[in-house]
N, C-alpha and C. Protein backbone atom coordinates (compact mmCIF):
# COMPACT_ATOMS: atom_id res chain seq x y z
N UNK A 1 64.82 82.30 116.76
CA UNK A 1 65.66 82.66 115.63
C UNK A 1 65.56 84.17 115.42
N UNK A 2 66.72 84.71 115.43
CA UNK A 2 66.73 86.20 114.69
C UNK A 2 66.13 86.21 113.82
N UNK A 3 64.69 87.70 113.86
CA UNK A 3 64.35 87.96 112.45
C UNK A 3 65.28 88.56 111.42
N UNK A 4 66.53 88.79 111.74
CA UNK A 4 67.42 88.68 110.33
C UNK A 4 68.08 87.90 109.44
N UNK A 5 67.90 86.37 110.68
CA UNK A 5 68.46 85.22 109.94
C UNK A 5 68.01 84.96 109.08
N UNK A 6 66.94 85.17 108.16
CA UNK A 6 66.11 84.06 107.04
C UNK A 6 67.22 84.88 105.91
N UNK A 7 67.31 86.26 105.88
CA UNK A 7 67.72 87.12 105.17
C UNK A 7 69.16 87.17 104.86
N UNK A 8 69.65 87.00 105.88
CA UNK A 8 71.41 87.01 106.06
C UNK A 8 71.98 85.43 105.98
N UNK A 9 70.74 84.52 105.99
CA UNK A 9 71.61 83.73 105.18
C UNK A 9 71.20 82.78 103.63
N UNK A 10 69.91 83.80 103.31
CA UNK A 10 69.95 83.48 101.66
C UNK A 10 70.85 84.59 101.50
N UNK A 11 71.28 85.40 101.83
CA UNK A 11 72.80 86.34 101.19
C UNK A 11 73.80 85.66 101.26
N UNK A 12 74.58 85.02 102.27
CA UNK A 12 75.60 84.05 102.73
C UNK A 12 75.25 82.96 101.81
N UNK A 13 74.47 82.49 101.55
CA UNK A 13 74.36 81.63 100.65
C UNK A 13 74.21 81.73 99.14
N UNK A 14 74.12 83.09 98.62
CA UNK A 14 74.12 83.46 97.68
C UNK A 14 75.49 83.57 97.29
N UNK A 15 76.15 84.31 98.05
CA UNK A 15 77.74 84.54 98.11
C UNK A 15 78.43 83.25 98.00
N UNK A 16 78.27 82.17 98.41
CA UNK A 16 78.84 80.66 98.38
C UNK A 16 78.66 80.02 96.89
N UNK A 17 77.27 80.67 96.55
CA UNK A 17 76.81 80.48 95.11
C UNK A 17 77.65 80.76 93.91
N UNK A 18 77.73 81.98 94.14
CA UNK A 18 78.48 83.12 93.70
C UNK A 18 79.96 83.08 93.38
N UNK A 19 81.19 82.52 94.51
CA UNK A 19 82.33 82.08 94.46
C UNK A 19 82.59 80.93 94.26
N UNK A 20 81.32 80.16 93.77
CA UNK A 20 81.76 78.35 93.13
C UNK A 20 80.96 78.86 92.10
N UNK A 21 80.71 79.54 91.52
CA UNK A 21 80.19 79.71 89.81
C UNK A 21 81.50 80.89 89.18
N UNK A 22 81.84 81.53 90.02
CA UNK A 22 83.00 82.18 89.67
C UNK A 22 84.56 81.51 89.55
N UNK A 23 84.90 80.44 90.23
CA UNK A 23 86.11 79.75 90.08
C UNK A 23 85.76 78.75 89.44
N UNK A 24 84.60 77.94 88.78
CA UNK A 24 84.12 77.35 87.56
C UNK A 24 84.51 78.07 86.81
N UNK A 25 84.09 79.29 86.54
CA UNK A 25 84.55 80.18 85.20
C UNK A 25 85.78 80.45 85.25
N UNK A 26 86.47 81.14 86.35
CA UNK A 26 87.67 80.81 86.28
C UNK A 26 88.57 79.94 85.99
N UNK A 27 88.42 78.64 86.38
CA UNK A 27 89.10 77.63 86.09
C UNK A 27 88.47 77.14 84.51
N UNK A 28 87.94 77.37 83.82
CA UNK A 28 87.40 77.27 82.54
C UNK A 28 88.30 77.83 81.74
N UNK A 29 88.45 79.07 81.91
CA UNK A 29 88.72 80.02 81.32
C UNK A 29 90.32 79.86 81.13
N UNK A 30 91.07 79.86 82.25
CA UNK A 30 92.45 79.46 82.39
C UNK A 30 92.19 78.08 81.68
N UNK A 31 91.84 76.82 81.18
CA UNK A 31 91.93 75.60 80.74
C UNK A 31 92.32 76.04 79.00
N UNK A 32 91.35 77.19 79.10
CA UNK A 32 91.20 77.38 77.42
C UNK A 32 92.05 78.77 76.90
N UNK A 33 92.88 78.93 77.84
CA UNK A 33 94.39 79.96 77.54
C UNK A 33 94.05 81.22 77.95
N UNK A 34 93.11 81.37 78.75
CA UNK A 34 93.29 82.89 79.47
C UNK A 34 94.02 83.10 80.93
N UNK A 35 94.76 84.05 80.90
CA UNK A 35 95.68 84.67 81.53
C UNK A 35 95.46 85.87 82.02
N UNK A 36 95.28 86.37 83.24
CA UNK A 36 95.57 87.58 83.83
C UNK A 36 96.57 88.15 83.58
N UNK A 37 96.80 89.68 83.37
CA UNK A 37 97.90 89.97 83.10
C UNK A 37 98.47 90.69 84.50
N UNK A 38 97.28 91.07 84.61
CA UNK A 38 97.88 91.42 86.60
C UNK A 38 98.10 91.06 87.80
N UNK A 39 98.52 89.57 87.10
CA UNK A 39 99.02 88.71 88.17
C UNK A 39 98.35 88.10 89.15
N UNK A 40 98.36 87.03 90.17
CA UNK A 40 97.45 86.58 91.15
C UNK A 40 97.42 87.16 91.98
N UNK A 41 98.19 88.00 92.23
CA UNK A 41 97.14 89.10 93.18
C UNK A 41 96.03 90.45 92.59
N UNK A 42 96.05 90.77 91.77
CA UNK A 42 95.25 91.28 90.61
C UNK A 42 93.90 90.69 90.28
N UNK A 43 94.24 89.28 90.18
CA UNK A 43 93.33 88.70 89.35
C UNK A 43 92.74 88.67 90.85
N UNK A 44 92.67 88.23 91.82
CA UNK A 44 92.26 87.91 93.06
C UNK A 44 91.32 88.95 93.97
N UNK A 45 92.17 90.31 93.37
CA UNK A 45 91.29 91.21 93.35
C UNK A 45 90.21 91.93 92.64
N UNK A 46 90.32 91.21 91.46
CA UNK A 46 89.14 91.49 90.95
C UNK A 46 87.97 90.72 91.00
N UNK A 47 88.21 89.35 91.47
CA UNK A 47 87.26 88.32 91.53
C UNK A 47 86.72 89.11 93.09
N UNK A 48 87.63 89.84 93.83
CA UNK A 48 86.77 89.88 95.53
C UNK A 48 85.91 91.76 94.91
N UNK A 49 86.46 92.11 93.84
CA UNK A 49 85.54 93.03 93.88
C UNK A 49 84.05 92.40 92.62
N UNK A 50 84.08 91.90 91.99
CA UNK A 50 83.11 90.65 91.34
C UNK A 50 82.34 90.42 92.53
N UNK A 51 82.74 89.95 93.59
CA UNK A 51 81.89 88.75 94.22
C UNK A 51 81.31 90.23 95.33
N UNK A 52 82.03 91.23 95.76
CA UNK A 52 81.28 92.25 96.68
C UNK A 52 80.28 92.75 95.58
N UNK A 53 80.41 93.31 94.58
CA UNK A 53 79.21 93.33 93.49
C UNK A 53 78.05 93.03 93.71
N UNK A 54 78.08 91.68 93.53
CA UNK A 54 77.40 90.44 94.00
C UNK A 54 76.60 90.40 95.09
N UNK A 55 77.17 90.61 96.26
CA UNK A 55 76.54 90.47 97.49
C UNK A 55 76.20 91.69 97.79
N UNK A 56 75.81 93.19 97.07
CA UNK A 56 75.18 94.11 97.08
C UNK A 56 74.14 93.79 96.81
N UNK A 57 74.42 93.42 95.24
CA UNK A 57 73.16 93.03 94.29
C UNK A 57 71.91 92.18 94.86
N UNK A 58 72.33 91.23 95.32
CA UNK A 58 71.66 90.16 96.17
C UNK A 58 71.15 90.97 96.95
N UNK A 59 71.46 92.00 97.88
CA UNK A 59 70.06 92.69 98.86
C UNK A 59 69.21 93.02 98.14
N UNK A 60 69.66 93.70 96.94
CA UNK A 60 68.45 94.24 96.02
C UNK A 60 67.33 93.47 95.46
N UNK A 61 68.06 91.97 95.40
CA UNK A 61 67.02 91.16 94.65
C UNK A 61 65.81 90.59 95.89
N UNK A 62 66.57 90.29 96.90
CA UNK A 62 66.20 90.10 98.55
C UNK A 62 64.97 91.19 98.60
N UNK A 63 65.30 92.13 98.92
CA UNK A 63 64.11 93.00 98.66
C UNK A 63 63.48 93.08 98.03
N UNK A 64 63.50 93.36 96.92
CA UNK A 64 62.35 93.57 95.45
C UNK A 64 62.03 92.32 95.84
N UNK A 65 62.19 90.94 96.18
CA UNK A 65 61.53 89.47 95.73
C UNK A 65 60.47 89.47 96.76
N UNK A 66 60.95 90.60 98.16
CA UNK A 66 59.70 90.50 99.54
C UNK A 66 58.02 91.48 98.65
N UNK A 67 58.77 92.41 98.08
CA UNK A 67 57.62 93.34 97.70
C UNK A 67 56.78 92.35 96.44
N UNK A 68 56.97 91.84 95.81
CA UNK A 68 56.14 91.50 95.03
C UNK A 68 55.47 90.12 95.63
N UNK A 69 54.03 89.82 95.18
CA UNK A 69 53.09 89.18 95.88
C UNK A 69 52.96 88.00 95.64
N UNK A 70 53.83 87.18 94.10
CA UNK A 70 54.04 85.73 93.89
C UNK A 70 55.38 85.57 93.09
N UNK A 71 55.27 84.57 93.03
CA UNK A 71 56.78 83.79 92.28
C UNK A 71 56.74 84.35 91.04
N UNK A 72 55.97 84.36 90.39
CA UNK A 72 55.62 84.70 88.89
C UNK A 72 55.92 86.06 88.56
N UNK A 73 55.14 87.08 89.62
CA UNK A 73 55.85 88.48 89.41
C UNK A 73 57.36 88.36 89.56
N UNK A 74 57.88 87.54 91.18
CA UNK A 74 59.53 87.63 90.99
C UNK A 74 60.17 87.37 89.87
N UNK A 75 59.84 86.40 89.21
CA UNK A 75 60.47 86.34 88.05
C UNK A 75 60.35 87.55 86.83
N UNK A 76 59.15 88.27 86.96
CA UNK A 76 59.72 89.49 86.38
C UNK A 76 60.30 90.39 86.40
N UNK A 77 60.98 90.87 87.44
CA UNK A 77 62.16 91.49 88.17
C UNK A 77 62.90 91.31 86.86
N UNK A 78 63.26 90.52 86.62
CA UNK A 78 64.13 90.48 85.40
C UNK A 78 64.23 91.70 84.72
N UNK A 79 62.86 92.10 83.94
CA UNK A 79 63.10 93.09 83.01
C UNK A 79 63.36 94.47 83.90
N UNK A 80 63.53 94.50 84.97
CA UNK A 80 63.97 95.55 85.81
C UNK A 80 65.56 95.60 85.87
N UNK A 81 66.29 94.59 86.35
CA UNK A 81 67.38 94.49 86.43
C UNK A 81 68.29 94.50 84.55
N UNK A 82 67.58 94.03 83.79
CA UNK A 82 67.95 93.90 82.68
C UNK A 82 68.79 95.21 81.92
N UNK A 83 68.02 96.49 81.95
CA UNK A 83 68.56 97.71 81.28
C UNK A 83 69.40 97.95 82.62
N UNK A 84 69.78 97.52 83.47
CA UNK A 84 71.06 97.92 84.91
C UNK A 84 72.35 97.73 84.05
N UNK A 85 71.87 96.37 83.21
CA UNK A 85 73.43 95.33 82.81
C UNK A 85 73.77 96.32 81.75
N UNK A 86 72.56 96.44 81.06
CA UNK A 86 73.29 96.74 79.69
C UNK A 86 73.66 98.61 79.53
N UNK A 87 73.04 98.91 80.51
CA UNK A 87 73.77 100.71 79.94
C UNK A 87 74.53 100.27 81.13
N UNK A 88 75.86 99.79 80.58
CA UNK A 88 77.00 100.29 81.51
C UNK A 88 78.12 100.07 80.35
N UNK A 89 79.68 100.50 81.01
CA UNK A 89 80.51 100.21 80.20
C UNK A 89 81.31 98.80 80.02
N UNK A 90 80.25 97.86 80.06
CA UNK A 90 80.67 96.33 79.53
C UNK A 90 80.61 95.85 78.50
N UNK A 91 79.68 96.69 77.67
CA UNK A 91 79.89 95.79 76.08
C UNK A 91 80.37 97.28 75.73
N UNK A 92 79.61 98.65 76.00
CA UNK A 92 80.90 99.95 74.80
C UNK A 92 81.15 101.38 75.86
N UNK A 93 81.63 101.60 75.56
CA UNK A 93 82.66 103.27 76.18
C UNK A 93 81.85 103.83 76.56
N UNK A 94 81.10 104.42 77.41
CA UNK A 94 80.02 105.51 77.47
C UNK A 94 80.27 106.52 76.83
N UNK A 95 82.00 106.61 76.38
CA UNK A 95 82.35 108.01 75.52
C UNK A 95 81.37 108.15 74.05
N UNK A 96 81.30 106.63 73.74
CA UNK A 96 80.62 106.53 72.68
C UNK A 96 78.85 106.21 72.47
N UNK A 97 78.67 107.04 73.66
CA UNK A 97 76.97 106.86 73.43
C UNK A 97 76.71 108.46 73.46
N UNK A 98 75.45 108.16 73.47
CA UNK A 98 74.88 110.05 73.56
C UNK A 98 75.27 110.12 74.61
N UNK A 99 75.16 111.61 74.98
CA UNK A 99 75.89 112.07 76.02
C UNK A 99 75.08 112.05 77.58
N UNK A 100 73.46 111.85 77.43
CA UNK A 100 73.10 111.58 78.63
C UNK A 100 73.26 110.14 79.23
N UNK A 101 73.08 109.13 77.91
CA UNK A 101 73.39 107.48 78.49
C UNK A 101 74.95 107.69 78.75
N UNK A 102 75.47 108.27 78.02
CA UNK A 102 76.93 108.18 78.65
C UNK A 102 77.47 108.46 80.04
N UNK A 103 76.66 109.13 80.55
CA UNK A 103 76.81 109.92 82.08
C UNK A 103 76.43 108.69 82.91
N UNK A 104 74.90 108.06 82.27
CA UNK A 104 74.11 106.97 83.46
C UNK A 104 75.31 106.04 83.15
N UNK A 105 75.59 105.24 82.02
CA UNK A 105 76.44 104.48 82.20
C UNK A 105 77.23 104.33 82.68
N UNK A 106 78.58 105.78 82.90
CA UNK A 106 79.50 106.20 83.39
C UNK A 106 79.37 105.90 85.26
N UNK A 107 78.10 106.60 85.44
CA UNK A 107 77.95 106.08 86.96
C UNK A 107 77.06 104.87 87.45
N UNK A 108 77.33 104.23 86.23
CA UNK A 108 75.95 102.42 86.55
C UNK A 108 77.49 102.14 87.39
N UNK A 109 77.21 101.78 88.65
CA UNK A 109 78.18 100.23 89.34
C UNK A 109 78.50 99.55 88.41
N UNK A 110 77.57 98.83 87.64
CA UNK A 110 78.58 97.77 87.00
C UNK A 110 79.76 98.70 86.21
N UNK A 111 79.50 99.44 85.73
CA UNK A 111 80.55 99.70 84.88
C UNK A 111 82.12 100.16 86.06
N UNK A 112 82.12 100.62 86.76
CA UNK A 112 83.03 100.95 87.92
C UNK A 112 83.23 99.30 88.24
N UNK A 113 82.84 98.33 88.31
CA UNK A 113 83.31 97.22 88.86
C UNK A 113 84.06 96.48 87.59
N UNK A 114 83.37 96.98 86.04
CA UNK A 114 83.80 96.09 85.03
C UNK A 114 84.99 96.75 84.95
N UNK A 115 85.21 98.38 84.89
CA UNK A 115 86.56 98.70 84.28
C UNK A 115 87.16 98.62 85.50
N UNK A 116 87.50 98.25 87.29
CA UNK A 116 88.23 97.83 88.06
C UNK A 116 88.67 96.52 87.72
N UNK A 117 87.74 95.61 87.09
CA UNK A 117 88.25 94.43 87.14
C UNK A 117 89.22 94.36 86.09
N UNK A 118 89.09 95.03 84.98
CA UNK A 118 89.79 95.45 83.99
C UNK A 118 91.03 95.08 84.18
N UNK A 119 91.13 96.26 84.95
CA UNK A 119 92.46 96.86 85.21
C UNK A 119 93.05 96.21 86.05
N UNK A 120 92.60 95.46 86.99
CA UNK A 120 93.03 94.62 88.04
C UNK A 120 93.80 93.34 86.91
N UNK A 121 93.04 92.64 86.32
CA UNK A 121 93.24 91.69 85.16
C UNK A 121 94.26 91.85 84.64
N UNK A 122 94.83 93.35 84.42
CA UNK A 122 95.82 93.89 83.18
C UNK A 122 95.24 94.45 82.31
N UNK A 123 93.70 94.48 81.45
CA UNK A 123 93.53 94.59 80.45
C UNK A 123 92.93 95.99 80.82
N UNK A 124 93.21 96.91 80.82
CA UNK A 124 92.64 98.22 80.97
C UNK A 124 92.03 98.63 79.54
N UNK A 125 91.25 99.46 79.92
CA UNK A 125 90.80 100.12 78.32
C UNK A 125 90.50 101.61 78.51
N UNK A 126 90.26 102.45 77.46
CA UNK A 126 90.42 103.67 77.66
C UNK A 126 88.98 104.01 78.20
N UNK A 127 89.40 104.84 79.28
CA UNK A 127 88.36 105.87 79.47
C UNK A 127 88.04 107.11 79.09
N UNK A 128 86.60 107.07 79.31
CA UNK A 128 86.09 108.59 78.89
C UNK A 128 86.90 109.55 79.42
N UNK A 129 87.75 109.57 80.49
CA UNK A 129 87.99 110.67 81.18
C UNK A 129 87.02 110.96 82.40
N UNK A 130 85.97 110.79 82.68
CA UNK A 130 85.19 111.33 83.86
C UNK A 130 85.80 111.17 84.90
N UNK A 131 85.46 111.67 85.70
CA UNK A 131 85.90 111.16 87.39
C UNK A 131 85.77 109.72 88.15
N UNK A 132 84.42 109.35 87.55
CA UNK A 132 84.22 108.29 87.95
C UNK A 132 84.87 107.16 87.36
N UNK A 133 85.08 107.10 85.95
CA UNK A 133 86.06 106.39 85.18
C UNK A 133 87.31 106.12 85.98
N UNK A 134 87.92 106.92 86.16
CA UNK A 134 89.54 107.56 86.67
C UNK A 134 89.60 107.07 87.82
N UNK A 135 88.18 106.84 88.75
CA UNK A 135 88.46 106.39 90.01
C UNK A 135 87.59 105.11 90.40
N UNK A 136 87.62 104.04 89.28
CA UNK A 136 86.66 103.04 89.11
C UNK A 136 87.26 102.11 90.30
N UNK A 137 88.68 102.29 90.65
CA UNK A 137 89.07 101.37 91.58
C UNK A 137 87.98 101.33 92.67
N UNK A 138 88.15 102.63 92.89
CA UNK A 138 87.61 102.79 94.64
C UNK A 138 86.09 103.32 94.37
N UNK A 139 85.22 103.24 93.22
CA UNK A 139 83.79 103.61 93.06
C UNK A 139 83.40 102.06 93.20
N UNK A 140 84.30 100.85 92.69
CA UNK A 140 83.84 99.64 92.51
C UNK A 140 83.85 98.98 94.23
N UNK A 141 84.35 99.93 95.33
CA UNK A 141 84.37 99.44 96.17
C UNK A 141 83.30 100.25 97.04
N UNK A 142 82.94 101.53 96.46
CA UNK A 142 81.93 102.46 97.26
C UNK A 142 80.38 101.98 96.75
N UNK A 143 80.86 101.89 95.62
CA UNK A 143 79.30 101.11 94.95
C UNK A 143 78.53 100.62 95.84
N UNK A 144 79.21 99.33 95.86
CA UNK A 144 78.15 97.92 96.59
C UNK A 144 78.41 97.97 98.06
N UNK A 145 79.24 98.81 98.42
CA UNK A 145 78.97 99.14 100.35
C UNK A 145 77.87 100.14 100.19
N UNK A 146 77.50 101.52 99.16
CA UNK A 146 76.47 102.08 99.46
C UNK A 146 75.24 101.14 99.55
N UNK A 147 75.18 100.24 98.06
CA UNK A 147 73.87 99.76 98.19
C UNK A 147 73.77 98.57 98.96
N UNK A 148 74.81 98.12 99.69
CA UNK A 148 74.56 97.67 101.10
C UNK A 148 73.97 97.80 102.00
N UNK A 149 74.28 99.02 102.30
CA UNK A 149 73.88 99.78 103.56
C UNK A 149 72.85 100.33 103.46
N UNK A 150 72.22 100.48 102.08
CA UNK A 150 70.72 100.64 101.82
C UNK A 150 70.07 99.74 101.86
N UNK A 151 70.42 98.51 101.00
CA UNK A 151 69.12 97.25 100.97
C UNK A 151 69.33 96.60 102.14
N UNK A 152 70.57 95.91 102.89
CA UNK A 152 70.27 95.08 103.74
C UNK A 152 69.56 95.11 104.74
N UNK A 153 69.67 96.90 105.05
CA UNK A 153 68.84 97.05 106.53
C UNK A 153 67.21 97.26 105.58
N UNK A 154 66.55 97.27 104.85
CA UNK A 154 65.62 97.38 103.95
C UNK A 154 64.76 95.88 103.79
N UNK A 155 65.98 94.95 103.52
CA UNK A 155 65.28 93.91 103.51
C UNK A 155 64.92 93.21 104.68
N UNK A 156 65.90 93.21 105.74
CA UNK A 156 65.43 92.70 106.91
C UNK A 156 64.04 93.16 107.69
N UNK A 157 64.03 94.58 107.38
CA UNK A 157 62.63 95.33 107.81
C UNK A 157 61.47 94.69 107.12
N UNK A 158 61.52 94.82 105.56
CA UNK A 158 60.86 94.03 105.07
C UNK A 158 60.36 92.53 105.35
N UNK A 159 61.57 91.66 105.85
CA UNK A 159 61.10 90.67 106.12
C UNK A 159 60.37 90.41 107.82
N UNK A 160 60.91 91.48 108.08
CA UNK A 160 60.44 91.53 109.46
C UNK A 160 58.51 91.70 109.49
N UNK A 161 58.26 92.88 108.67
CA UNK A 161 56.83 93.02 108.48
C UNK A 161 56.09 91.88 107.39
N UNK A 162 56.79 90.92 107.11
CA UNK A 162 55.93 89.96 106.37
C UNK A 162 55.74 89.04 107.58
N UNK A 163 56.85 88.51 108.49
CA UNK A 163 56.81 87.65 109.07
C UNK A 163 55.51 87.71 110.28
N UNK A 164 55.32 89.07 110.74
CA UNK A 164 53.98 89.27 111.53
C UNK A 164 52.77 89.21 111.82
């Protein structure tokens, strides 16, 4: 067996995870009167930039879960990932924070993936103006290929030196 298989396919399988917990919500959501306003191809694209998100994220957790030494620490990962979610622009504007969280927020991924999906959806909302704001389409797609191309080859190494 390839030492990259153990790795590449709890990702593949994460991703499978990932697009049947997402068309649950989707199909939820449409039951109880929500509507895309940007149409099914819109909406379609925001769920494939959602789910690439996703399968960034997942190297990261892939990794961090090799470095720590039991189950119990993995589960604290949590409070690591936790301040990722929340300084971004998903619950408020980064216009409206101080001006240094406004910057981190401005360039947290999630927020480039939340205001793409946004806008993909129809429902745009105003931006700060930054650059990165303005170009959330294509940051929500540079995002999670950078931290791709960082964790995956990261974790496989990693798993490579546990397996020895």
């Amino acid at each position: 067996m390839a030492p990259s298989a153990f790795a590449s396919g709890r990702g593949a399988a994460d991703l499978v995870v990932a697009a049947a917990e997402l068309t649950i919500l989707a199909v939820t959501a449409l039951l109880i009167g929500w509507r895309a306003d940007g149409g099914v191809l819109g909406a379609l694209g925001a769920f494939g930039l959602l789910l690439l998100l996703r399968f960034s994220l997942v190297w990261v957790g892939v990794w961090l879960g090799m470095l720590v030494p039991t189950p119990e620490a993995a589960g604290g990962l949590y409070a690591v990932a936790f301040p990722l979610t929340m300084i971004s622009s998903t619950f408020v504007s980064p216009s409206l924070m101080p001006d240094w969280l406004g910057f981190v927020a401005a360039w947290n991924p999630i927020s480039s993936t939340a205001t793409a999906t946004r806008e993909l959806f129809g429902n745009p909302v105003a931006g700060g103006g930054t650059w990165v704001e303005e170009n959330a389409p294509l940051m929500a797609v540079v995002w999670p290929l950078a931290i791709t191309l960082v964790f995956l080859p990261s974790a496989v190494r990693r798993f490579r030196r546990l397996s020895r």
